[in-house]
C-alpha atoms as a PDB file:
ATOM      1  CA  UNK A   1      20.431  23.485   9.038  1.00  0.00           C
ATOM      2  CA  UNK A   2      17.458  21.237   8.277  1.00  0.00           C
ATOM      3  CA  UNK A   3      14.196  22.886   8.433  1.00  0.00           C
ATOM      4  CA  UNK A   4      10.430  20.411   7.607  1.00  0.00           C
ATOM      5  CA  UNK A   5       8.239  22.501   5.902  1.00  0.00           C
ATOM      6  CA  UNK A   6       4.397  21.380   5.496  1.00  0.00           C
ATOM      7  CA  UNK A   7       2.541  21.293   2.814  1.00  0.00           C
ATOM      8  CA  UNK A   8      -1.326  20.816   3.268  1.00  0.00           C
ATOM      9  CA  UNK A   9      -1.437  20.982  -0.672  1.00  0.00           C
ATOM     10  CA  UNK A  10       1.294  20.450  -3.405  1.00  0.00           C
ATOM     11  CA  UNK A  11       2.293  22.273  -6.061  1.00  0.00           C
ATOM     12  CA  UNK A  12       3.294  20.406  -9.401  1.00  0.00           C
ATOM     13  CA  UNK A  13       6.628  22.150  -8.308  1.00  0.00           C
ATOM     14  CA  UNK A  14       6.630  20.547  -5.209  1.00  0.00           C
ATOM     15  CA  UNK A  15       5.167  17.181  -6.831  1.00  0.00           C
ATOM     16  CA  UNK A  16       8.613  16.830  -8.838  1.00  0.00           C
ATOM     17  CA  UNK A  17      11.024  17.659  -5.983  1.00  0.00           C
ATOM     18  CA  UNK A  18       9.348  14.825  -4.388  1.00  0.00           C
ATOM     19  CA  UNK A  19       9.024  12.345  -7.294  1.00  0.00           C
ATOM     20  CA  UNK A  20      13.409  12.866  -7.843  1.00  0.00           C
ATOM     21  CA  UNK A  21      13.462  11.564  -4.039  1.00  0.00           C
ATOM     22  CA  UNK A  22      11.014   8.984  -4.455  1.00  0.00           C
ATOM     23  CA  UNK A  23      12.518   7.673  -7.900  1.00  0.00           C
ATOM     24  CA  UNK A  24      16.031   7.499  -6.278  1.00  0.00           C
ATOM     25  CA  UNK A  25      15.105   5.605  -3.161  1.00  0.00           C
ATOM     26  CA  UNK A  26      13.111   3.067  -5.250  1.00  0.00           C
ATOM     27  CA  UNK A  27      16.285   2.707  -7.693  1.00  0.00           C
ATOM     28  CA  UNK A  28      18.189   2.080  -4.066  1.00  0.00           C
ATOM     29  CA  UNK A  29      15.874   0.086  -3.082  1.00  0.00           C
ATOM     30  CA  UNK A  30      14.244  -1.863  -5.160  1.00  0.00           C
ATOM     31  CA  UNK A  31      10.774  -1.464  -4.175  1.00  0.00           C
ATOM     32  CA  UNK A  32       8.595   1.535  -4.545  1.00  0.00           C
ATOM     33  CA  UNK A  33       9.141   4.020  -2.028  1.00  0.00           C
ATOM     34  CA  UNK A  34       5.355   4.694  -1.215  1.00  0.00           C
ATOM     35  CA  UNK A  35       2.888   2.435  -1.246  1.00  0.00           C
ATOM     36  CA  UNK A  36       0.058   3.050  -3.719  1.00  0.00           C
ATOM     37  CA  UNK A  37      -2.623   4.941  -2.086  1.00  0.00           C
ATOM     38  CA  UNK A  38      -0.229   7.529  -0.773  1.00  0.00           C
ATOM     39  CA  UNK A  39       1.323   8.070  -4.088  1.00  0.00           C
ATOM     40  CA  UNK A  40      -1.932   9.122  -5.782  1.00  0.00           C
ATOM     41  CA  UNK A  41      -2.617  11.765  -3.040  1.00  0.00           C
ATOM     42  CA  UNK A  42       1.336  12.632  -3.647  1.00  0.00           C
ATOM     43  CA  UNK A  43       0.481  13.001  -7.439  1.00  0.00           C
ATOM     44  CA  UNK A  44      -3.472  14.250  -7.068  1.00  0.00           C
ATOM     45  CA  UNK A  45      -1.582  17.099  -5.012  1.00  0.00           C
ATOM     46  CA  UNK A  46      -2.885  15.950  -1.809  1.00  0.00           C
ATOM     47  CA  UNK A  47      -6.596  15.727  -0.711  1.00  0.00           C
ATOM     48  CA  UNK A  48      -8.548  16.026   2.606  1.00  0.00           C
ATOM     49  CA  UNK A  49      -6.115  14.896   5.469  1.00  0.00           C
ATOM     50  CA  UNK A  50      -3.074  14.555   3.940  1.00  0.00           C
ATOM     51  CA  UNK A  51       0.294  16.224   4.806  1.00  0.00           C
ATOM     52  CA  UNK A  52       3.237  16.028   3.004  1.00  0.00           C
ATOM     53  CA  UNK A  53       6.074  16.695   5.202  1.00  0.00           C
ATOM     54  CA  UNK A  54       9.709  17.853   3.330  1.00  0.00           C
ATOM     55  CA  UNK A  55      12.649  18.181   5.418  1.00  0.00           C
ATOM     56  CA  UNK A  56      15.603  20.503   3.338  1.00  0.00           C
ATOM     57  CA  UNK A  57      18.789  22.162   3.594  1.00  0.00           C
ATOM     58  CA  UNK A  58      17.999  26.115   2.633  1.00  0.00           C
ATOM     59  CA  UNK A  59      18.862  26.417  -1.164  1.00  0.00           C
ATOM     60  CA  UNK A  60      17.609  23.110  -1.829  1.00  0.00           C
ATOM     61  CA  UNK A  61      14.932  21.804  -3.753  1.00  0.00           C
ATOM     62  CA  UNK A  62      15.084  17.723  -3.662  1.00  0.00           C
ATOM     63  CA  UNK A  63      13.962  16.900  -0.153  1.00  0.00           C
ATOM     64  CA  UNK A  64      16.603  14.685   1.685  1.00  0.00           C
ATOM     65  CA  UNK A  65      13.736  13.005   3.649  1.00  0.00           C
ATOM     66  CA  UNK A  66       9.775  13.027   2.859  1.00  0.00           C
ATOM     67  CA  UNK A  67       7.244  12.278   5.005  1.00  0.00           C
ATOM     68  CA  UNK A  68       3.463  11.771   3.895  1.00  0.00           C
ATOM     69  CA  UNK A  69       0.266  11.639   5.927  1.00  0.00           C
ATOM     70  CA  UNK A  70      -2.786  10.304   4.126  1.00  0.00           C
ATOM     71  CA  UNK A  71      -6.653   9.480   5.098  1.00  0.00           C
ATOM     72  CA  UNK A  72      -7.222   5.897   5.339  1.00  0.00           C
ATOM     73  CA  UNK A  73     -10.638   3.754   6.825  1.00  0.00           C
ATOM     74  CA  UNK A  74     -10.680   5.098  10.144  1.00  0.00           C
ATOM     75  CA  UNK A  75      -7.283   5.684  10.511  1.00  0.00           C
ATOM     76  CA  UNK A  76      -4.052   8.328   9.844  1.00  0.00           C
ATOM     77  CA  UNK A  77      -1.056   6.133   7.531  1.00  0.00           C
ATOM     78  CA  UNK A  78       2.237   7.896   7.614  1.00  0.00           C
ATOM     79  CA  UNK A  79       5.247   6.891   5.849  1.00  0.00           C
ATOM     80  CA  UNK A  80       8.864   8.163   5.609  1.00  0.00           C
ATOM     81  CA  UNK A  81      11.113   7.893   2.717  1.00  0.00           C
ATOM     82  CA  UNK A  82      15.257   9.307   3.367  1.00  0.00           C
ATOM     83  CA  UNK A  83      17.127   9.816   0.238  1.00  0.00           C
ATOM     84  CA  UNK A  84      19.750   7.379  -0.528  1.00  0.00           C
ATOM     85  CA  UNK A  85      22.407   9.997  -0.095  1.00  0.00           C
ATOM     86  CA  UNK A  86      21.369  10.929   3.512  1.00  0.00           C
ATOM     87  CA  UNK A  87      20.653   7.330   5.273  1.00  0.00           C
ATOM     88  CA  UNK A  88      24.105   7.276   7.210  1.00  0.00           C
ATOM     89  CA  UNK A  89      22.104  10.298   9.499  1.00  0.00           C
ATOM     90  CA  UNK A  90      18.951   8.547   8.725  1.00  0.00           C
ATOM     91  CA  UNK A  91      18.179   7.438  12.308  1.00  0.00           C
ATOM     92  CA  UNK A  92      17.963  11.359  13.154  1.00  0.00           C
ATOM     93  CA  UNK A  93      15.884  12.453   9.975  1.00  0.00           C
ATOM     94  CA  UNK A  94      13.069   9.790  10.901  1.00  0.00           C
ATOM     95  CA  UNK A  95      12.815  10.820  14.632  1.00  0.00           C
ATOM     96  CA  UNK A  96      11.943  14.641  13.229  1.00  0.00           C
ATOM     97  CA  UNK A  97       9.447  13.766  10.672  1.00  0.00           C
ATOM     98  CA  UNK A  98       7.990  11.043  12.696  1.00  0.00           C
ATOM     99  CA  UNK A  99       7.579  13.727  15.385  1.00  0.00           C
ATOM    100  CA  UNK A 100       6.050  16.749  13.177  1.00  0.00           C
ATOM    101  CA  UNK A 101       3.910  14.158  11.633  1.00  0.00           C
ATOM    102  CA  UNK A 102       2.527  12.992  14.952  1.00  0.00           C
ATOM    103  CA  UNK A 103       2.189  16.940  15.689  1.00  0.00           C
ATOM    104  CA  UNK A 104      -0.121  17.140  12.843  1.00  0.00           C
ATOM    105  CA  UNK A 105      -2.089  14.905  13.722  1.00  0.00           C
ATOM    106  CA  UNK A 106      -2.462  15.655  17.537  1.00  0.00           C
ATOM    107  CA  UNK A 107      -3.071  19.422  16.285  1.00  0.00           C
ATOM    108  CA  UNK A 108      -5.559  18.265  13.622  1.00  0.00           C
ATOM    109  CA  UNK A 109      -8.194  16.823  16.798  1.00  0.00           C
ATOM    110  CA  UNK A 110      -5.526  13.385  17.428  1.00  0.00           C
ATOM    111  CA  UNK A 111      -6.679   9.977  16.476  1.00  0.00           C
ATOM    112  CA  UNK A 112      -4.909   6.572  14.956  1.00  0.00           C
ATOM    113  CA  UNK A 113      -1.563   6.886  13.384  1.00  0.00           C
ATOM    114  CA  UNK A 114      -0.511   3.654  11.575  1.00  0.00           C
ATOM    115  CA  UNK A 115       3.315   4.211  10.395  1.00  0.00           C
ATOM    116  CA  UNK A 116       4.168   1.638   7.418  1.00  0.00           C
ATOM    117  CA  UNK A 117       7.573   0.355   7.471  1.00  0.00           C
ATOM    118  CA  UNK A 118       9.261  -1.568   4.964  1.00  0.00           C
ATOM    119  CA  UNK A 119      11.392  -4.098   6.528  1.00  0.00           C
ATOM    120  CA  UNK A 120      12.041  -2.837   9.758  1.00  0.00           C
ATOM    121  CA  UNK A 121      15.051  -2.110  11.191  1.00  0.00           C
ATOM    122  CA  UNK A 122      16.106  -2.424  14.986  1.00  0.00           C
ATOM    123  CA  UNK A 123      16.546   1.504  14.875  1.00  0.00           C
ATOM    124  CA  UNK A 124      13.279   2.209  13.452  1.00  0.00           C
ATOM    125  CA  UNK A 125      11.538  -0.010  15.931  1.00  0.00           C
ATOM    126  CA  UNK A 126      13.294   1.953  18.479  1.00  0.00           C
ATOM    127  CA  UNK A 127      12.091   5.127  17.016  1.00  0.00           C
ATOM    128  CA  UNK A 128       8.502   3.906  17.155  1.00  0.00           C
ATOM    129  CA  UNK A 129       9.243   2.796  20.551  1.00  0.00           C
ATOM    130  CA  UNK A 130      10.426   6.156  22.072  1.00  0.00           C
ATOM    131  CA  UNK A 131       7.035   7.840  20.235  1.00  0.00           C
ATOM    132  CA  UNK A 132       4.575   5.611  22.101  1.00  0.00           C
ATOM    133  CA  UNK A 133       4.276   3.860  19.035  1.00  0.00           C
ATOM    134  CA  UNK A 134       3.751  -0.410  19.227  1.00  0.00           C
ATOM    135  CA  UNK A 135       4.045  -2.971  16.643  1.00  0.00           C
ATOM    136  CA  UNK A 136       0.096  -3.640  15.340  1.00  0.00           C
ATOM    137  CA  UNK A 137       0.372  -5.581  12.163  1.00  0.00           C
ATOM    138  CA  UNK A 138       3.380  -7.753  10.021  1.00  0.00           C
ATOM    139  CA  UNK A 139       2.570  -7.932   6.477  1.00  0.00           C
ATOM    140  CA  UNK A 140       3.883 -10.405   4.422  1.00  0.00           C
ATOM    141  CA  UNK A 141       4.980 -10.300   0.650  1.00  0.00           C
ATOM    142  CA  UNK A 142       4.823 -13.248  -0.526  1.00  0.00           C
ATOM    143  CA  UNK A 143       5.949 -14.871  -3.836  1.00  0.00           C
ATOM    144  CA  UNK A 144       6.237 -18.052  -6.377  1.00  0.00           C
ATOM    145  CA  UNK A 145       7.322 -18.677  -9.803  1.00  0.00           C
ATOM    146  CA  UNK A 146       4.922 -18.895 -12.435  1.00  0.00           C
ATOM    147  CA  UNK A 147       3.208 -21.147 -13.767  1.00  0.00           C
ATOM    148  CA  UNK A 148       1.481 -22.238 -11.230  1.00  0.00           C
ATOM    149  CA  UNK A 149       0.168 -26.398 -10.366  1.00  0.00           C
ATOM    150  CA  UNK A 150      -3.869 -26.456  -9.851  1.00  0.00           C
ATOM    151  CA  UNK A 151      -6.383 -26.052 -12.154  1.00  0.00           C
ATOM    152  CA  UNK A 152      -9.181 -23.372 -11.777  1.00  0.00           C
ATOM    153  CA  UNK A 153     -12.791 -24.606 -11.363  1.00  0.00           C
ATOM    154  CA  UNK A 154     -14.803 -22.051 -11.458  1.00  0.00           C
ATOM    155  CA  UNK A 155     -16.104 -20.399 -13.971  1.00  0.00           C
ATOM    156  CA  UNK A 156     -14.631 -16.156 -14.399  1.00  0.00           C
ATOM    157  CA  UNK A 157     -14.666 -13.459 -16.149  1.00  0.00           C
ATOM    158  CA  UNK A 158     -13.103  -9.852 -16.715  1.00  0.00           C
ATOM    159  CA  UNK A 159     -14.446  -7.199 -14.712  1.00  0.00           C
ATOM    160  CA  UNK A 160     -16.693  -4.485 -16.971  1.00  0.00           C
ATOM    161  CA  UNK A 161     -15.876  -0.755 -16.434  1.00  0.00           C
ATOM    162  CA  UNK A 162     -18.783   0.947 -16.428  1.00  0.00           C
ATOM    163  CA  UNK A 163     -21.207  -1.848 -15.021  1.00  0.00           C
ATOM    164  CA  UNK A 164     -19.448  -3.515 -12.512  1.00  0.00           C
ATOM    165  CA  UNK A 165     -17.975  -0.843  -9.989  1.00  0.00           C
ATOM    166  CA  UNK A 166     -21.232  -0.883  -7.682  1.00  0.00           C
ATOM    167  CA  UNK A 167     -21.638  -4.358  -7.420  1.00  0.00           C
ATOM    168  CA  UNK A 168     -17.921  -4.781  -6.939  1.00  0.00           C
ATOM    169  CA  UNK A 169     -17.347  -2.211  -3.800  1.00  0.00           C
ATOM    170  CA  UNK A 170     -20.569  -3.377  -2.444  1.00  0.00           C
ATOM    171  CA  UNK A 171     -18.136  -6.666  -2.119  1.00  0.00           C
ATOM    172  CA  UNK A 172     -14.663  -5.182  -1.577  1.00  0.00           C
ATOM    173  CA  UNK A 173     -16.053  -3.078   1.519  1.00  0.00           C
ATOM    174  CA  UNK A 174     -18.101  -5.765   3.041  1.00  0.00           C
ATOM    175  CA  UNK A 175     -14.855  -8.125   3.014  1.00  0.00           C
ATOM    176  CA  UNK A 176     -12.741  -5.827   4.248  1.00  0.00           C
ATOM    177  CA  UNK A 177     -14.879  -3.897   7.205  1.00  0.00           C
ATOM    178  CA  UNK A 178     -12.550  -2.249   9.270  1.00  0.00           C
ATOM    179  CA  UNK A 179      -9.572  -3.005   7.549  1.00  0.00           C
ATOM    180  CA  UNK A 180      -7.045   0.338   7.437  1.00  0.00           C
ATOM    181  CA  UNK A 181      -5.734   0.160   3.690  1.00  0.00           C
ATOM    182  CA  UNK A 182      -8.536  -2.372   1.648  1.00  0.00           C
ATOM    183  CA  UNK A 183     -11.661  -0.929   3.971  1.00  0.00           C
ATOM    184  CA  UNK A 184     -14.496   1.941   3.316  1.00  0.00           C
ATOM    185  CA  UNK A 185     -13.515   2.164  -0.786  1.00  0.00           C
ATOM    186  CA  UNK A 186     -15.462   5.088  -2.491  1.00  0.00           C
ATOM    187  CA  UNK A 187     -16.191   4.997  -6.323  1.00  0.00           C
ATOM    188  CA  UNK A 188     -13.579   7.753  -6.520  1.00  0.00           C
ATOM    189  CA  UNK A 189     -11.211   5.627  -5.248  1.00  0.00           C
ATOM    190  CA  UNK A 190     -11.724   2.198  -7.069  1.00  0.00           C
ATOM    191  CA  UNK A 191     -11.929   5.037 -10.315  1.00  0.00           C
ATOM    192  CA  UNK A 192      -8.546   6.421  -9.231  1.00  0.00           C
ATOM    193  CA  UNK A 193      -6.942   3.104  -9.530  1.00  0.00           C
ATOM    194  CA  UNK A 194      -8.747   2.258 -13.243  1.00  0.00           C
ATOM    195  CA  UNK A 195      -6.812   5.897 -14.145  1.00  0.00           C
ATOM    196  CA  UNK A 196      -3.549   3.718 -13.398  1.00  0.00           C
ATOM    197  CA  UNK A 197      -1.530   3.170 -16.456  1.00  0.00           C
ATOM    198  CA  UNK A 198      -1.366  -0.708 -15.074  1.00  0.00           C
ATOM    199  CA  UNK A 199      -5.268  -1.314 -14.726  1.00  0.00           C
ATOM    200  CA  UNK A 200      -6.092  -4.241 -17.132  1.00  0.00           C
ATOM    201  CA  UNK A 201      -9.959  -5.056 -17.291  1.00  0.00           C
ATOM    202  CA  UNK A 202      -8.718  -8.781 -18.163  1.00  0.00           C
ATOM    203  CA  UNK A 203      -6.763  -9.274 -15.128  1.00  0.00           C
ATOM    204  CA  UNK A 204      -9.653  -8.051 -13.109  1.00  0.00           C
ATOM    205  CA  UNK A 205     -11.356 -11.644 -12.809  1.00  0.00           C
ATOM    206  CA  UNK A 206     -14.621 -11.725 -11.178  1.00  0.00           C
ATOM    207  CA  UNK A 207     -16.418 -14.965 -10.545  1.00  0.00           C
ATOM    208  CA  UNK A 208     -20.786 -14.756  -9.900  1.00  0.00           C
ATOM    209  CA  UNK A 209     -23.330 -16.973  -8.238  1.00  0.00           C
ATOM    210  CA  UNK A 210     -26.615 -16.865  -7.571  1.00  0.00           C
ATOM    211  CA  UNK A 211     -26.873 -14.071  -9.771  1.00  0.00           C
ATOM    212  CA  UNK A 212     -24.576 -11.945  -7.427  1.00  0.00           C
ATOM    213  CA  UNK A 213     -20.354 -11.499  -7.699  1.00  0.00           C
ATOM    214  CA  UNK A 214     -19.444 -13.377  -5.212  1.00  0.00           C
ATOM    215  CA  UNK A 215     -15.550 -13.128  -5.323  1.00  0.00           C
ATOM    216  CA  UNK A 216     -12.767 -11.715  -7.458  1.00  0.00           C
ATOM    217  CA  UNK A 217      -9.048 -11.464  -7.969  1.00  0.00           C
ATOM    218  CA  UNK A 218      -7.564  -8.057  -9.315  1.00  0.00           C
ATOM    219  CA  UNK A 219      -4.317  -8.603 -10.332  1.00  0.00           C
ATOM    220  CA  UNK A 220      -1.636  -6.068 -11.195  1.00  0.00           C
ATOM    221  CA  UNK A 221       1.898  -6.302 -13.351  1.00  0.00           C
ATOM    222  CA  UNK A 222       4.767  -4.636 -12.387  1.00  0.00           C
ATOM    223  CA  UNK A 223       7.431  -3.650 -14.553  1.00  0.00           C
ATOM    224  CA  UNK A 224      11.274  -3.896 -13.690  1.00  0.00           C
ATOM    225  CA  UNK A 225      12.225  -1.096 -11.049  1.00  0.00           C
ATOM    226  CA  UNK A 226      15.800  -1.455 -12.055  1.00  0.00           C
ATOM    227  CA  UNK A 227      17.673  -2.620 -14.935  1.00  0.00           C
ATOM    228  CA  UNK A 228      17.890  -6.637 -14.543  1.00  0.00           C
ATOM    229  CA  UNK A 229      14.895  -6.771 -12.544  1.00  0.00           C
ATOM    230  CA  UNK A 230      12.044  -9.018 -13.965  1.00  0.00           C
ATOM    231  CA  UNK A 231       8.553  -7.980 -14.434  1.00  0.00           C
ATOM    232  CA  UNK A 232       6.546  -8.732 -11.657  1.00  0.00           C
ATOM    233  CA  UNK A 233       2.531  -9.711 -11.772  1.00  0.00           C
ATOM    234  CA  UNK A 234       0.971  -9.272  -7.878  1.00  0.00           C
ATOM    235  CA  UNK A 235      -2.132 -10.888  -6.730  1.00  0.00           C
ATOM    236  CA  UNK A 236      -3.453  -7.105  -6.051  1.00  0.00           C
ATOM    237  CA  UNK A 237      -6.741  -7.177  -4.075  1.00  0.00           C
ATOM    238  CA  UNK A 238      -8.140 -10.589  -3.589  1.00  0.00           C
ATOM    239  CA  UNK A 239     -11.798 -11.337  -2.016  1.00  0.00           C
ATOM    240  CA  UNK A 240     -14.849 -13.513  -1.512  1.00  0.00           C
ATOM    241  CA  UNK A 241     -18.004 -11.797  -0.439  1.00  0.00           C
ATOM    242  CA  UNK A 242     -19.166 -12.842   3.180  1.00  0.00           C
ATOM    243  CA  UNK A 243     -22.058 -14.637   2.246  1.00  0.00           C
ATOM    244  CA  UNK A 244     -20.306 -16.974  -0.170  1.00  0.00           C
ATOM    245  CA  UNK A 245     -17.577 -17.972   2.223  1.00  0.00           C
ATOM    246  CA  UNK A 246     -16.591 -22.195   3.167  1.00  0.00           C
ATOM    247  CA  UNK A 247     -17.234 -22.509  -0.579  1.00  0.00           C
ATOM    248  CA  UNK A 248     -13.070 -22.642  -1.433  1.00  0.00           C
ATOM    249  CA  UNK A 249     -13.533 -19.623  -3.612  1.00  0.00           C
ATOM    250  CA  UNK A 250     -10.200 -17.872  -2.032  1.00  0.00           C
ATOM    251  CA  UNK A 251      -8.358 -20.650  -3.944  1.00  0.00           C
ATOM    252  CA  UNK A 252     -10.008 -21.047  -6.744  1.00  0.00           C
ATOM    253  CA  UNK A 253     -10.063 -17.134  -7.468  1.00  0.00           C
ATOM    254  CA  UNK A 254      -5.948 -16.911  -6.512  1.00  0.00           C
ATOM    255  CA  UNK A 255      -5.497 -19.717  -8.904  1.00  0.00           C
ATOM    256  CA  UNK A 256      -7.652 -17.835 -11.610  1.00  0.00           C
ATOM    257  CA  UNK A 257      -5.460 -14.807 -10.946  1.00  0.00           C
ATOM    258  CA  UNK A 258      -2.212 -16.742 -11.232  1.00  0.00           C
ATOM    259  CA  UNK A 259      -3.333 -18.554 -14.706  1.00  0.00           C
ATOM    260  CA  UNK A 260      -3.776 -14.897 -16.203  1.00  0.00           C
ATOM    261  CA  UNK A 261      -0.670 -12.921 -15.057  1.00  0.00           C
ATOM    262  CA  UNK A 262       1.253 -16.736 -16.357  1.00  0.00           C
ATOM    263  CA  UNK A 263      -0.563 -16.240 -19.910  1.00  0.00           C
ATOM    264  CA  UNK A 264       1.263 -12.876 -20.095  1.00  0.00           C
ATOM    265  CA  UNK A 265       4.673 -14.931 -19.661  1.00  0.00           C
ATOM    266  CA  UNK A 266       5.200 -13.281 -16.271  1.00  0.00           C
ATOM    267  CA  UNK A 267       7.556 -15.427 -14.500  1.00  0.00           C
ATOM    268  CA  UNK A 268       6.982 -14.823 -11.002  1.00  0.00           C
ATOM    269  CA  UNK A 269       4.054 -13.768  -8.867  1.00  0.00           C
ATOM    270  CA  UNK A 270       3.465 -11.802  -5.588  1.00  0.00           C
ATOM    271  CA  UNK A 271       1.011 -11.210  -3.066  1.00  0.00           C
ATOM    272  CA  UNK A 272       0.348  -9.479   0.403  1.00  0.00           C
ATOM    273  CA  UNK A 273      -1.081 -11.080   3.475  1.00  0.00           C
ATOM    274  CA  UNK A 274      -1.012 -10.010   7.178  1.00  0.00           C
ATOM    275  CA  UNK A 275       0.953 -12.693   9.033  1.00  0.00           C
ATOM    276  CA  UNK A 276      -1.926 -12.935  11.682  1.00  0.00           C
ATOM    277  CA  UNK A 277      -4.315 -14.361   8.909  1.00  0.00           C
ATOM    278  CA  UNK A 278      -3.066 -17.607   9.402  1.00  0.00           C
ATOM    279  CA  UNK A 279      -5.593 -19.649   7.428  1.00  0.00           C
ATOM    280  CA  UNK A 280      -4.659 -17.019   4.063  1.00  0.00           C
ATOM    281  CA  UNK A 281      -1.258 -17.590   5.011  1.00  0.00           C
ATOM    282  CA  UNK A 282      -1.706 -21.264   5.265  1.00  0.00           C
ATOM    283  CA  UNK A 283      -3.625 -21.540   1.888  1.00  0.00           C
ATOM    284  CA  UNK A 284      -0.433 -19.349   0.028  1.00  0.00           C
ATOM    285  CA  UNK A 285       2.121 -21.602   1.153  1.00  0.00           C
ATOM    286  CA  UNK A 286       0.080 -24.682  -0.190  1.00  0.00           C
ATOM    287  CA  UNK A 287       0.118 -22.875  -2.810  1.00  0.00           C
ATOM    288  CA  UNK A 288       3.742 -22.822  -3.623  1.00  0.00           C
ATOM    289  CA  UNK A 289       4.281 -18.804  -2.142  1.00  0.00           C
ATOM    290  CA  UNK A 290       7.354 -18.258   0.388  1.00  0.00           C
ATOM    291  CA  UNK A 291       7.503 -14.731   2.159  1.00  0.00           C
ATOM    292  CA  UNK A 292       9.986 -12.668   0.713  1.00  0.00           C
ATOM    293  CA  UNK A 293      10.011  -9.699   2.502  1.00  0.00           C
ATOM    294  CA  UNK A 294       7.959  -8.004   4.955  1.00  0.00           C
ATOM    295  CA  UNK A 295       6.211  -4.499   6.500  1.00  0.00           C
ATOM    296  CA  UNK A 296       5.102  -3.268   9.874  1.00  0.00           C
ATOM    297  CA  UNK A 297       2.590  -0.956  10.675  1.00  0.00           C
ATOM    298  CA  UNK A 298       3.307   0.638  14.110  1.00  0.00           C
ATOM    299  CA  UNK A 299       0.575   1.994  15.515  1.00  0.00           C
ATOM    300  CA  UNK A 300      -0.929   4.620  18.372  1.00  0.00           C
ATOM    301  CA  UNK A 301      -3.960   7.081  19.106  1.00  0.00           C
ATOM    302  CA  UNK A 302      -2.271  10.400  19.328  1.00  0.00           C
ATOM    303  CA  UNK A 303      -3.748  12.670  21.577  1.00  0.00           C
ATOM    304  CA  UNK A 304      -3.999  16.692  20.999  1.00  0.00           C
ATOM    305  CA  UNK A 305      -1.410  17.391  23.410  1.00  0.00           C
ATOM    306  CA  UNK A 306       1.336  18.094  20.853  1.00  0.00           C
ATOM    307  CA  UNK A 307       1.731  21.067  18.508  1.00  0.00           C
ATOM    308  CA  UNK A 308       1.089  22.103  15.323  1.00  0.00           C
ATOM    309  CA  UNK A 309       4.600  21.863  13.146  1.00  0.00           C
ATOM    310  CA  UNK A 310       2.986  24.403  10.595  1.00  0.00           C
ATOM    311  CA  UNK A 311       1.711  26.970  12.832  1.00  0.00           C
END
C-alpha cells in the first residue's frame, strides 16, 4: 500500500529519486514537469516553506507521484507530478497529495494555496472542485516562428552582472506588485536564476531613459526535451517600469527579445501571458504568437482546520 511521506528538507538521496520521476514525466510529456521556481527549491534541497510530498510503494525508491509546496509572493504554489507508469490510477494519486498538501498548509497557520496545472483535465478540475478549490488564473503559452516582422526602435543593451541587479529588481518588483510567481524578487532569487546553466547576459536586454532602466526583456533558450524536438528560445520575464508606461516599450522590448533568440538561429519562440491581460494578449497576437497550450492555477485560503500529514 501507498504511504506519502514528507519531507521538510531533502536529501541529495531523496533529490535523485525525485529527479528519475521528474525526468520521465517530462520525456512523457514533453514539457518540464515543474515549473522553474519549484525546481530550484527541489534541487537547493528545499528552503523555508517548502514541502516535498513523495507518495511510494514500501521497497521503493522512485516516487510514483510527487507533490511540491513552495513559498511564493504572498502565496503557497503546489504542484503534482504522477509518473508515467502510474497515470491510469492517477485520478486517485492526485486527490491524496492534493489533500496532505492542503494539510500542510492548514497545519502550518493556513493561508493561499495556488495549485498549477498544466493543461487541465476535466478530472483534475473535479479534484480541485471537491477540495474547495476554484479556477483563479488561465495562463497562456504562446508561440511563433522565428524570425520575426518589425523592426526594434529603441535603443538596448545586455544586462551587466554585477551592476545591474539593484536597479533591475527595483523594476521587476514594482511591475509585478502582487503578482504570485514574477512578484516580491529578492537578490537571492534573481542570483539563483544567473546560477542557471541557461542564463545568457546577452539575451538579458535592458533598454534606459532618463538615466533610469526603464524596461527589459530576459529571454531564455530551451534545448530539445526529447529527441526530434527543436530548441526552443522563450520570451522569459518581460517588463516596463510603471513610470515609463503608454510609451510602446512592451513592443519594442518583445521585438528586441525576439531579434536576439532569431540571431542564435532559434526557429521558434514562446512566451507566457495570463489570458485575463487582454491588452498583452492582444499585443502577442499582433505580433504573430498563437496559444499553444495552457495552465490553471486553482486557488483557495485554507484554513487550520485540517491536520498535519507529518505529525
Amino acid at each position: 500500500m501507498s504511504t506519502v511521506e514528507v519531507k521538510r528538507s531533502m536529501s541529495p538521496e531523496d533529490i535523485a529519486d525525485v529527479t528519475t520521476l521528474l525526468d520521465e514525466s517530462t520525456e512523457a510529456d514533453g514539457r518540464p514537469a515543474l515549473s522553474d521556481h519549484l525546481r530550484l527549491d527541489l534541487e537547493s534541497g528545499g528552503g523555508e516553506g517548502f514541502a516535498g510530498l513523495l507518495l511510494c510503494e514500501p521497497g521503493e525508491t522512485t516516487p510514483h507521484a510527487y507533490a511540491q509546496l513552495s513559498d511564493s509572493n504572498e502565496s503557497v504554489t503546489l504542484e503534482i507530478v504522477v509518473h508515467p507508469d502510474h497515470r491510469s490510477n492517477s485520478q486517485a494519486l492526485v486527490s491524496e497529495l492534493l489533500d496532505s498538501a492542503l494539510g500542510l498548509v492548514a497545519a502550518g497557520g493556513g493561508g493561499r494555496v495556488d495549485w498549477w496545472v498544466a493543461e487541465p483535465t476535466s478530472s483534475d478540475i473535479a479534484l480541485a472542485e471537491s477540495a474547495g478549490m476554484h479556477l483563479d488564473r488561465t495562463l497562456l503559452q504562446m508561440r511563433r516562428p522565428l524570425p520575426a516582422p518589425g523592426n526594434v526602435e529603441v535603443k538596448t543593451r545586455s544586462f551587466v552582472p554585477g551592476s545591474d541587479e539593484n536597479a533591475w529588481l527595483a523594476v521587476n518588483n514594482r511591475a509585478f506588485a502582487g503578482h504570485g510567481e514574477q512578484g516580491g524578487w529578492s537578490l537571492e532569487t534573481l542570483r539563483q536564476r544567473q546560477a542557471e546553466p541557461w542564463f545568457s547576459p546577452n539575451g538579458f536586454r535592458v533598454h534606459e531613459r532618463d538615466g533610469r532602466m526603464a524596461a527589459f526583456c530576459w529571454t531564455k533558450i530551451h534545448p530539445p526535451v526529447t529527441d526530434g524536438d527543436e530548441t526552443l528560445g522563450e520570451i522569459y520575464v518581460i517588463a516596463v517600469d510603471p513610470d515609463f508606461h503608454g510609451a510602446g516599450l512592451g513592443k519594442q522590448l518583445t521585438l528586441a527579445g525576439l531579434e536576439y533568440l532569431a540571431q542564435q538561429n532559434i526557429p521558434t519562440a514562446l512566451l507566457y501571458v495570463d489570458a485575463e491581460n487582454v491588452t498583452a494578449v492582444t499585443m502577442y497576437e499582433q505580433l504573430g504568437f498563437k496559444t499553444h497550450s495552457t495552465n490553471a492555477a486553482f486557488t483557495m485560503n485554507v484554513s487550520t482546520a485540517k491536520k498535519d500529514p507529518s505529525q
